[in-house]
C-alpha atoms as a PDB file:
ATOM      1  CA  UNK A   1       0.000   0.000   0.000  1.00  0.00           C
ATOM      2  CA  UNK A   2       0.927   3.838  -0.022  1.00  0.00           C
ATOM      3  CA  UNK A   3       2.747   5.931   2.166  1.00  0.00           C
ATOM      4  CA  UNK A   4       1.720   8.900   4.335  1.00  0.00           C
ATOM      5  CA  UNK A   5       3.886  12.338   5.059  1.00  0.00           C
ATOM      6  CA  UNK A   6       3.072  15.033   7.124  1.00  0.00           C
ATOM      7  CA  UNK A   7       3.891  17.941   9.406  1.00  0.00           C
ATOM      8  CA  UNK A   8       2.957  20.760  11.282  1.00  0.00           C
ATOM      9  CA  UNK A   9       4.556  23.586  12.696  1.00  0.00           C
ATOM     10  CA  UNK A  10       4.727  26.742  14.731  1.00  0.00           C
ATOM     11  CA  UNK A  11       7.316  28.763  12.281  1.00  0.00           C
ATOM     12  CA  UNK A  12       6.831  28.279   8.103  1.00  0.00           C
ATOM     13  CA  UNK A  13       9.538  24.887   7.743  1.00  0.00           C
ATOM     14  CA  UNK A  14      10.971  23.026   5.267  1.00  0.00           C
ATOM     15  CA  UNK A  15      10.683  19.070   5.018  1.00  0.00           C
ATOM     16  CA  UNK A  16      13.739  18.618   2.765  1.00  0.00           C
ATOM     17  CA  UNK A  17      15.099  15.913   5.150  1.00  0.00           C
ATOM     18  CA  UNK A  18      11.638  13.872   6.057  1.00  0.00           C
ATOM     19  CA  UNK A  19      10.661  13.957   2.082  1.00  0.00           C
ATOM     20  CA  UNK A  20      14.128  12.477   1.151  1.00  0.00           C
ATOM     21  CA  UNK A  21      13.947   9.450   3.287  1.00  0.00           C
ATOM     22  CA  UNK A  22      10.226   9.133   2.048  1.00  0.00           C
ATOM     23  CA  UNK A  23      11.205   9.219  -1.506  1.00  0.00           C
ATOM     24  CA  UNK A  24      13.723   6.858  -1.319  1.00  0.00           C
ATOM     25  CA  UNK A  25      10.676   4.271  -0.302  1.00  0.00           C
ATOM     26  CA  UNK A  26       9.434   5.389  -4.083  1.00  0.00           C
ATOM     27  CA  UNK A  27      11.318   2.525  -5.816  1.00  0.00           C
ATOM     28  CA  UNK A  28      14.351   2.468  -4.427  1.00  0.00           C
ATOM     29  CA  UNK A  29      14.541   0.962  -0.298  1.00  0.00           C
ATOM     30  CA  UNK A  30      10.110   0.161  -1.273  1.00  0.00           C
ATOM     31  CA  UNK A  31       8.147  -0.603  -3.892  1.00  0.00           C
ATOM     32  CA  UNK A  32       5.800   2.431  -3.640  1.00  0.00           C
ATOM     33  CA  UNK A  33       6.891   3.260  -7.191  1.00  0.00           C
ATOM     34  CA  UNK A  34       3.516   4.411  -8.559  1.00  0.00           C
ATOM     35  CA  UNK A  35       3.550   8.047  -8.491  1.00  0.00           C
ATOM     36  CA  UNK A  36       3.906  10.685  -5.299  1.00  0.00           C
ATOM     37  CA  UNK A  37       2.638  14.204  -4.632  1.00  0.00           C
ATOM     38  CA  UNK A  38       3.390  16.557  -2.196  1.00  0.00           C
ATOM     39  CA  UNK A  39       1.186  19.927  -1.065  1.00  0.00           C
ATOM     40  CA  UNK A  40       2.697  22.940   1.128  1.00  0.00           C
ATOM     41  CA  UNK A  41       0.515  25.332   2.826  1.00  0.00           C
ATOM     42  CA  UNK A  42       1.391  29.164   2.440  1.00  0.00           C
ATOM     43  CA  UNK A  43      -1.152  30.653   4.123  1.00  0.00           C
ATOM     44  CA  UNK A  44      -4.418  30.660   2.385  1.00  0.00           C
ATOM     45  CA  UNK A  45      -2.581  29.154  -0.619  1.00  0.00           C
ATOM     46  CA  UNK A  46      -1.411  25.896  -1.492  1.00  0.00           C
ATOM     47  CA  UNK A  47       1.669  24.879  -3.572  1.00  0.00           C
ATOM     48  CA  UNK A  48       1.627  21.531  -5.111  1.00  0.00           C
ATOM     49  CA  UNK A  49       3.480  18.956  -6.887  1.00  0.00           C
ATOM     50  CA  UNK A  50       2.700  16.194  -8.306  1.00  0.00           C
ATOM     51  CA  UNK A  51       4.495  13.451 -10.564  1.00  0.00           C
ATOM     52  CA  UNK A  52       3.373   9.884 -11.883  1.00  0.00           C
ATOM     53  CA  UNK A  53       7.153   8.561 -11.778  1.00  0.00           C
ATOM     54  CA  UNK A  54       8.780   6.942  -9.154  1.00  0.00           C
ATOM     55  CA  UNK A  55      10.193   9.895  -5.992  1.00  0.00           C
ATOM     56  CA  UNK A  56      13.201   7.313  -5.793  1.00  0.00           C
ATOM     57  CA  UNK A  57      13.972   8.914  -9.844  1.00  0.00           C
ATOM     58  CA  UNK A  58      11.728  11.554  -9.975  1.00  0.00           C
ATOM     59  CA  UNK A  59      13.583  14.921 -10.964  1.00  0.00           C
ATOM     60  CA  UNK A  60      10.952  16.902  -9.489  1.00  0.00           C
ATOM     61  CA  UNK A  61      10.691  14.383  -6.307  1.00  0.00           C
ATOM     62  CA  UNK A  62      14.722  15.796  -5.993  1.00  0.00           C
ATOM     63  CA  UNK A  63      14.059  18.923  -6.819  1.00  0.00           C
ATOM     64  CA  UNK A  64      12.130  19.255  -3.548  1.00  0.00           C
ATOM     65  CA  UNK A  65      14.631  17.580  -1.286  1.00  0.00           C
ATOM     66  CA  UNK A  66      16.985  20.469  -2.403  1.00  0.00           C
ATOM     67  CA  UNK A  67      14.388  23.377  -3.010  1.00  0.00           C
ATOM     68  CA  UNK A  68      13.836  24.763   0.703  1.00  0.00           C
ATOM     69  CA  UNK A  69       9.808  25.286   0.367  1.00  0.00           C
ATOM     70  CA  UNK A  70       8.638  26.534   3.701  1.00  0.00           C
ATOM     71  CA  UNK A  71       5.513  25.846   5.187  1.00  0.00           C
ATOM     72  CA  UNK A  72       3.754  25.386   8.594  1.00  0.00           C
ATOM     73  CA  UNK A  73       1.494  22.277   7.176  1.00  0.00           C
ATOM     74  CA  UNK A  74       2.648  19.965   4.628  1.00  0.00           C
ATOM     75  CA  UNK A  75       0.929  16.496   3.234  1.00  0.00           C
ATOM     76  CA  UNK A  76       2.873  13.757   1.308  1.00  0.00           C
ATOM     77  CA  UNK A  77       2.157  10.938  -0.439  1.00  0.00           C
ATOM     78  CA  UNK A  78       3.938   8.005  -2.366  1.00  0.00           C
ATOM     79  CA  UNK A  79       1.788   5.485  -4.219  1.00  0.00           C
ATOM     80  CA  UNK A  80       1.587   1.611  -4.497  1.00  0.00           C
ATOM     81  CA  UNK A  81      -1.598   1.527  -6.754  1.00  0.00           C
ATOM     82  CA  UNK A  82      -4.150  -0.889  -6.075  1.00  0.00           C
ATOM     83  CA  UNK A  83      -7.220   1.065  -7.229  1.00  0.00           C
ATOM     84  CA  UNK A  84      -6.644   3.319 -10.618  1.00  0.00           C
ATOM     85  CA  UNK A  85      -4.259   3.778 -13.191  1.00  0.00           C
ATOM     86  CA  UNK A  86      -0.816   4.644 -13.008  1.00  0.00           C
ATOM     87  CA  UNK A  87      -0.996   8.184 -13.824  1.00  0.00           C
ATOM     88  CA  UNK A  88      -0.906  11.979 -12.860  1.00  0.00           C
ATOM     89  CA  UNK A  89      -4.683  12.074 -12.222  1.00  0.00           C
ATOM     90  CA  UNK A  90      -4.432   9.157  -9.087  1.00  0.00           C
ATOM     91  CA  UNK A  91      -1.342  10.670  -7.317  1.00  0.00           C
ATOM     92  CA  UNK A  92      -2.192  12.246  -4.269  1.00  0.00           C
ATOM     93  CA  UNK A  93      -2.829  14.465  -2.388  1.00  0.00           C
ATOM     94  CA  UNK A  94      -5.741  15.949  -3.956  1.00  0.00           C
ATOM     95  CA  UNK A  95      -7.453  19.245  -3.422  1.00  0.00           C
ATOM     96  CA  UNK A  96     -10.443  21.114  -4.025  1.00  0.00           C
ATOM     97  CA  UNK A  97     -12.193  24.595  -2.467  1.00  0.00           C
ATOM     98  CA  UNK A  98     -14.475  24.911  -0.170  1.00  0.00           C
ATOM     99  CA  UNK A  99     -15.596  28.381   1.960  1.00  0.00           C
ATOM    100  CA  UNK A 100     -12.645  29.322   0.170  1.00  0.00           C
ATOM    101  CA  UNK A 101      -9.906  27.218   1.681  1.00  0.00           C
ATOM    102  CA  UNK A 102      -8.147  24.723  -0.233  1.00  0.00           C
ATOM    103  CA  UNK A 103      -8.328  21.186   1.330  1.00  0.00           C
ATOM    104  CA  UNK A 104      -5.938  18.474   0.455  1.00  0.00           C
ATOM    105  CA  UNK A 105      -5.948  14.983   1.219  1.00  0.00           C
ATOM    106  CA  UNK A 106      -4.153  11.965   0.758  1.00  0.00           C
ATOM    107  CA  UNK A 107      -5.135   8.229   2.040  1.00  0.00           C
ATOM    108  CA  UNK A 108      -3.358   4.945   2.527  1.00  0.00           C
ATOM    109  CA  UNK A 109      -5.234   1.838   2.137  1.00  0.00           C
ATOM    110  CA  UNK A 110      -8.216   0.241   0.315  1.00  0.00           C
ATOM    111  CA  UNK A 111     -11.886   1.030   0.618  1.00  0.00           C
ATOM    112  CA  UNK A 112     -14.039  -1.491  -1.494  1.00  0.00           C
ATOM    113  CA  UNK A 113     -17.798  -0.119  -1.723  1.00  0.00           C
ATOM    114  CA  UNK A 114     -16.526   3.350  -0.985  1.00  0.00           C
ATOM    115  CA  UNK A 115     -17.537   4.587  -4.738  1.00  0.00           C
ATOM    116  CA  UNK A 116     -20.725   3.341  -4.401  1.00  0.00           C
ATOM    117  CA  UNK A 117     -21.509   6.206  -2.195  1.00  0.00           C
ATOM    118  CA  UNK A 118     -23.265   9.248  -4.203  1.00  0.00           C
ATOM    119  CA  UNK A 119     -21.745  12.734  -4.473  1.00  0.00           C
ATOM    120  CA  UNK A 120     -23.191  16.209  -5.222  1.00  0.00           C
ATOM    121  CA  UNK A 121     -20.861  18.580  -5.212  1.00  0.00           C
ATOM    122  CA  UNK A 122     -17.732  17.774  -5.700  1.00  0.00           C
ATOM    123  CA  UNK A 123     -16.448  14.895  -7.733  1.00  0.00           C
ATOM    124  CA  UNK A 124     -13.388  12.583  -8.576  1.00  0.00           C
ATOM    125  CA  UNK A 125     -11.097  13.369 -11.506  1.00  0.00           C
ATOM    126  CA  UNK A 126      -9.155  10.396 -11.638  1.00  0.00           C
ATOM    127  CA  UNK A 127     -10.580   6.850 -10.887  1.00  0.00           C
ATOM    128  CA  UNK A 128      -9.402   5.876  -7.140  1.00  0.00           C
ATOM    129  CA  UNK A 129     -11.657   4.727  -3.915  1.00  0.00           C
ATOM    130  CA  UNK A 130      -9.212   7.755  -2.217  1.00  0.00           C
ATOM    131  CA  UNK A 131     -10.081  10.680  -4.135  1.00  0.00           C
ATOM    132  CA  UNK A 132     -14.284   9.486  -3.733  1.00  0.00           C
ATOM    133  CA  UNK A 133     -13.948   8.934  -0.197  1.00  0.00           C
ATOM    134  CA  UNK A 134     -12.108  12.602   0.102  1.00  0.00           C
ATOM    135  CA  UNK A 135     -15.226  13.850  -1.893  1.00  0.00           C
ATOM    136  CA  UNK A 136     -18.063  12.412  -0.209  1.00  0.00           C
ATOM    137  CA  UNK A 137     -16.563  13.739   2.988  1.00  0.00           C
ATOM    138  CA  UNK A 138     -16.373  17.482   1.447  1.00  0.00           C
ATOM    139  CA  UNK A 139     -20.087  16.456   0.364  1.00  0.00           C
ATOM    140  CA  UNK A 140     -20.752  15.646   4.363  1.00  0.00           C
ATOM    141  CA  UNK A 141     -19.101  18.386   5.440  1.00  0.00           C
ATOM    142  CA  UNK A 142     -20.266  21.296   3.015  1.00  0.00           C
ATOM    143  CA  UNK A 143     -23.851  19.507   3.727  1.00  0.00           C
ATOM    144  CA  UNK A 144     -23.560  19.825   7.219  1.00  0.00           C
ATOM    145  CA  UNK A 145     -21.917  23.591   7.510  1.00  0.00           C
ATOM    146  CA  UNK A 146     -23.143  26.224   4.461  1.00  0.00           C
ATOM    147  CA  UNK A 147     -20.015  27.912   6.074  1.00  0.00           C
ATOM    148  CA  UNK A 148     -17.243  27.348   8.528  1.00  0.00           C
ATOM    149  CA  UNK A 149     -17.890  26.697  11.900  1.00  0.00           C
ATOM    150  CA  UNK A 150     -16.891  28.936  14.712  1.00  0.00           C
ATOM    151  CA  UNK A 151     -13.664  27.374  16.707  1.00  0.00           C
ATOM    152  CA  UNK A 152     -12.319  24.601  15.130  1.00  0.00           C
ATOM    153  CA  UNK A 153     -14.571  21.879  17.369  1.00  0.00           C
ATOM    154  CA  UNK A 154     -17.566  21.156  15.613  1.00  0.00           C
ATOM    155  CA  UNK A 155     -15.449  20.745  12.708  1.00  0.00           C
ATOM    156  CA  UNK A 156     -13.350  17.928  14.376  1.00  0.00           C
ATOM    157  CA  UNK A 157     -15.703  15.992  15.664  1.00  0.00           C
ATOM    158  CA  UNK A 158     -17.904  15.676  12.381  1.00  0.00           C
ATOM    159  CA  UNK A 159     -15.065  15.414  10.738  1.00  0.00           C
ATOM    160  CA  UNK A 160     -14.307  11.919  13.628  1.00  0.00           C
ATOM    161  CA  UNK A 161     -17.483  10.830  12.579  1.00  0.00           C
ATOM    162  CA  UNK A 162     -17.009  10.729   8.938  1.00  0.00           C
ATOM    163  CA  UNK A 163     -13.803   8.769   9.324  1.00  0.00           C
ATOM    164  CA  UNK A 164     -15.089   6.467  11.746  1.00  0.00           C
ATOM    165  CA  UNK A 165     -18.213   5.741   8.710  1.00  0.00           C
ATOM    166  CA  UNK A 166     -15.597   5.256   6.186  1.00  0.00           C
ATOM    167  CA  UNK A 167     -13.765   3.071   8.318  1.00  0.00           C
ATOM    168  CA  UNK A 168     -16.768   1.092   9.355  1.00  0.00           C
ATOM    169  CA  UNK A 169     -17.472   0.033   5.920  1.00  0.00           C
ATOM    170  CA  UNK A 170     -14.388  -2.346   5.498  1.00  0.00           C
ATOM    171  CA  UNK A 171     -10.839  -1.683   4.119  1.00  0.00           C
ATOM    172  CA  UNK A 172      -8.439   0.909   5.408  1.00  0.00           C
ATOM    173  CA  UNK A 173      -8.698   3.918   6.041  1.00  0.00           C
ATOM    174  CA  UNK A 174      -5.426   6.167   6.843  1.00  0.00           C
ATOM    175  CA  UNK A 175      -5.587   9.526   5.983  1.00  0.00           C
ATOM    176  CA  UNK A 176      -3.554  12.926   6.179  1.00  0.00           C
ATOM    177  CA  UNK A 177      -6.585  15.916   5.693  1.00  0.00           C
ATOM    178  CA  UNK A 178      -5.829  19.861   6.041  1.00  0.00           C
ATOM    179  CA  UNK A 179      -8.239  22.608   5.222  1.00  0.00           C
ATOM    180  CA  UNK A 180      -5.011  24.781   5.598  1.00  0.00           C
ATOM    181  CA  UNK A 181      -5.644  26.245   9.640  1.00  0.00           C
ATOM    182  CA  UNK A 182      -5.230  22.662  10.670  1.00  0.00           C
ATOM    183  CA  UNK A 183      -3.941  18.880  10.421  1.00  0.00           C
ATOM    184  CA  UNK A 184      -6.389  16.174  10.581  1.00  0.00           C
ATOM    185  CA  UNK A 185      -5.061  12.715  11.164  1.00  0.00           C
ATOM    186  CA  UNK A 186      -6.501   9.408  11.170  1.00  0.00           C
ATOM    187  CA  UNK A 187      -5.518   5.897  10.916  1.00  0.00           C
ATOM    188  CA  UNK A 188      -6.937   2.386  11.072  1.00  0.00           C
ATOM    189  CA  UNK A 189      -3.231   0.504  10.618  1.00  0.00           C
ATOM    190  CA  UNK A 190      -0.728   2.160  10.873  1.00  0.00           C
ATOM    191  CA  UNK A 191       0.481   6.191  11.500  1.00  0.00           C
ATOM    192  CA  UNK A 192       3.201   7.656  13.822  1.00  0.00           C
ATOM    193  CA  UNK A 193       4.703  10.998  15.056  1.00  0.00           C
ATOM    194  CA  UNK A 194       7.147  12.644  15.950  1.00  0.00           C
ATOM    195  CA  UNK A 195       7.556  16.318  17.312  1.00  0.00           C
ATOM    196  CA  UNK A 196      10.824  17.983  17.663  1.00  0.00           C
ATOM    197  CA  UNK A 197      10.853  20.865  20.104  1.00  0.00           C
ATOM    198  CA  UNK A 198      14.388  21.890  22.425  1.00  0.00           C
ATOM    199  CA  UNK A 199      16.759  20.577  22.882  1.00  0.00           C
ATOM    200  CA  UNK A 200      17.097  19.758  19.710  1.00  0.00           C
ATOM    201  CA  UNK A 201      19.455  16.628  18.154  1.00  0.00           C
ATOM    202  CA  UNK A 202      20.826  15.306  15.527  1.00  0.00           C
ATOM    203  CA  UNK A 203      18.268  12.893  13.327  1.00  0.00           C
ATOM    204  CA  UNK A 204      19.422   9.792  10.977  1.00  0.00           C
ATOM    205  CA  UNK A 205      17.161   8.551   8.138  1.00  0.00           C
ATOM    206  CA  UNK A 206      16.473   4.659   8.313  1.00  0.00           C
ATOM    207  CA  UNK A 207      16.254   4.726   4.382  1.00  0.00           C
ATOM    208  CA  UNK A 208      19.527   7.146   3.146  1.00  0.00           C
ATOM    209  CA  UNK A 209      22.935   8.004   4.102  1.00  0.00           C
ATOM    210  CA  UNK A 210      21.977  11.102   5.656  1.00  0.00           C
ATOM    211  CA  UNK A 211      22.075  12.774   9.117  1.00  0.00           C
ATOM    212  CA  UNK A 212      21.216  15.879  10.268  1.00  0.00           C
ATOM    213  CA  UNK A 213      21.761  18.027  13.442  1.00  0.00           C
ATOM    214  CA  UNK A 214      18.833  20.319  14.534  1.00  0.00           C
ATOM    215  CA  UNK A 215      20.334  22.227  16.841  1.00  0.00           C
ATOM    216  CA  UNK A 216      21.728  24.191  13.648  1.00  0.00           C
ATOM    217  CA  UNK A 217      18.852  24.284  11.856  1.00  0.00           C
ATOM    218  CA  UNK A 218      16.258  25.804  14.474  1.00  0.00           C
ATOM    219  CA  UNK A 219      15.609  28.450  16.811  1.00  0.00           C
ATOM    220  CA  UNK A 220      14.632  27.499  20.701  1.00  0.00           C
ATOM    221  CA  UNK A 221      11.277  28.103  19.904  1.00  0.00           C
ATOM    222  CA  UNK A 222      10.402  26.398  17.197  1.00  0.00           C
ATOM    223  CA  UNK A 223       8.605  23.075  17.367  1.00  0.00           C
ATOM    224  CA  UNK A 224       7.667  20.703  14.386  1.00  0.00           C
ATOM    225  CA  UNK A 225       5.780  17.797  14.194  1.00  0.00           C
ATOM    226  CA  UNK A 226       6.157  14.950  11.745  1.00  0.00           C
ATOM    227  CA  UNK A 227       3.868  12.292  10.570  1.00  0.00           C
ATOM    228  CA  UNK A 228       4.517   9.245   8.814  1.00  0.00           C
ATOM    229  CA  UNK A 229       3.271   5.952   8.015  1.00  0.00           C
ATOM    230  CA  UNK A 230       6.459   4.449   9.097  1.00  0.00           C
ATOM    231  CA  UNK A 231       9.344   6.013  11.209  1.00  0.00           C
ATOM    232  CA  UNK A 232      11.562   7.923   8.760  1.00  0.00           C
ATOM    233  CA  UNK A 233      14.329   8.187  11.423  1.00  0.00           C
ATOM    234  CA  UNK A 234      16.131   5.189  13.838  1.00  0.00           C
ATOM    235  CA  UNK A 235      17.599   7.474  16.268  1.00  0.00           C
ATOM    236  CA  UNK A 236      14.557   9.429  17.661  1.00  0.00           C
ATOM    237  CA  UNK A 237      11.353   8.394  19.269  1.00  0.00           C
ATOM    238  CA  UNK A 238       8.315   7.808  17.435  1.00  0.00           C
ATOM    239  CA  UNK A 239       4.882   7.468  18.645  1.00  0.00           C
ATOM    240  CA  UNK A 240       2.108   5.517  17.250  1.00  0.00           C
ATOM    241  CA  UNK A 241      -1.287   7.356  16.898  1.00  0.00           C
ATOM    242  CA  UNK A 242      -4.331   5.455  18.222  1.00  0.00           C
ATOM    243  CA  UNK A 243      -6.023   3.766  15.806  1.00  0.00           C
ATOM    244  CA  UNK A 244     -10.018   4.883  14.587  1.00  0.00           C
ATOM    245  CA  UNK A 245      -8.795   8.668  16.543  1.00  0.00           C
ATOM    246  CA  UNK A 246      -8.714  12.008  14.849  1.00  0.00           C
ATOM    247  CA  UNK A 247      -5.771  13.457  15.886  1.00  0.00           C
ATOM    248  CA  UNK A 248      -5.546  17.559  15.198  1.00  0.00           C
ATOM    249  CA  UNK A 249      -2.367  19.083  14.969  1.00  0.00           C
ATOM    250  CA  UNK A 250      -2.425  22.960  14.958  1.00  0.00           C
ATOM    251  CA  UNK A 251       0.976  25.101  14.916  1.00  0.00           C
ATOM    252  CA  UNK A 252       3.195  21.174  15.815  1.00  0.00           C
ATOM    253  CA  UNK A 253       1.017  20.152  18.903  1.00  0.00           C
ATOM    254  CA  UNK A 254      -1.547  17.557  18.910  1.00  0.00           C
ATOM    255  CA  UNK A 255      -5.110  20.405  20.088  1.00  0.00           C
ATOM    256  CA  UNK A 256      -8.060  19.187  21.787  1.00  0.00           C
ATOM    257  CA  UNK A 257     -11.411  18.971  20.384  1.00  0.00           C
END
């Protein structure tokens, strides 16, 4: 199956070292060799990249890990297809507007029966159970709120609900979902993090050659959380996120709801 990326944080960041270790799992240390996207939140805008190839031998996959692209939320995504064609329609993560935000999404995992499910307003381009499930849930949410809730609970919770339908109705449901003020995560398998706040250390990547040392790279206040399907690093501590939870990550700490 796929693999997720994401991250959070209180000062605009780059993910130059996380994405490198994840696009070496594109074909080269994995077999997730069907594509890979990757979206970066500036503000009320959204810069993305996407790219049918392989990250492991992508030129554009390498042109991120040495163009520094700040953000304070990014979502990543490498594909093993099992549902839809190999090509630049199916890589994640997708987006679409709504109350004028852009939303992006990307999913790990198979959902058989999910495109039964009807839409109304917003609607697949490509042909994969991921991009239907993320637009039936923009259907439930624009549905439920003609605009955005105040605060950022009411949002969470139906947004809990709507994962916990998907994920009731078989297959697997991990997901990375941002309507660019936040980080929604949810997993059924398999998801971890990992925030990085002072002191800060040095990191190694479990699939490349490369370490780095934080303490050079950040300021005593920053603090940056990263999400992944599986550790990226072998030195640090990662923690596994509860499975069937929304987890809400806001500025690189897990919020309440």
């Amino acid at each position: 199956m796929c693999e997720l990326l994401g991250m959070s944080a209180n000062v605009p960041t780059d993910i130059c070292f996380s994405f490198s270790g994840l696009m070496k799992r594109g074909g080269d240390t994995s077999h997730h060799k069907d594509g890979w996207g990757i979206a970066f939140y500036e503000g009320a805008g959204c810069r993305t990249f996407h790219d049918p190839e392989p990250s492991a031998t992508s030129k554009i996959a390498q042109l991120i890990c040495n163009y520094s692209i700040k953000s304070k939320t990014v979502i990543s995504h490498i594909r093993k297809a099992t549902h839809g064609q190999v090509n630049l329609v199916n890589t994640h993560p997708f987006v679409r507007e709504m109350w004028g935000r852009n939303w992006a999404f990307a999913h790990n995992g198979k959902l058989p029966g999910i495109r039964k499910r009807k839409l109304e307003h917003f609607h697949p381009v490509g042909d994969t159970d991921s991009e239907h499930a993320f637009c039936w849930m923009l259907d439930q949410i624009r549905n439920h709120f003609a605009k955005p809730p105040r605060g950022r609970k009411a949002l969470a919770r139906l947004i809990q609900d709507l994962a916990d339908d998907v994920a009731r109705s078989g297959g697997t449901f991990n997901m990375l979902l941002s309507d660019s003020h936040v980080l929604f995560a949810y997993n059924t398998t398999k998801l971890s993090y990992l925030t990085r706040r002072a002191p800060f250390g040095q990191a190694q990547l479990v699939d490349d050659d490369m370490a780095i040392d934080f303490c050079t790279e950040t300021n005593a206040t920053d603090i940056v959380t990263v999400i992944a399907t599986t550790p990226l690093t072998d030195n640090e501590t990662w923690a596994p996120l509860k499975h069937n939870t929304l987890y809400v990550f806001h500025n690189g700490l897990i919020v309440k709801y």
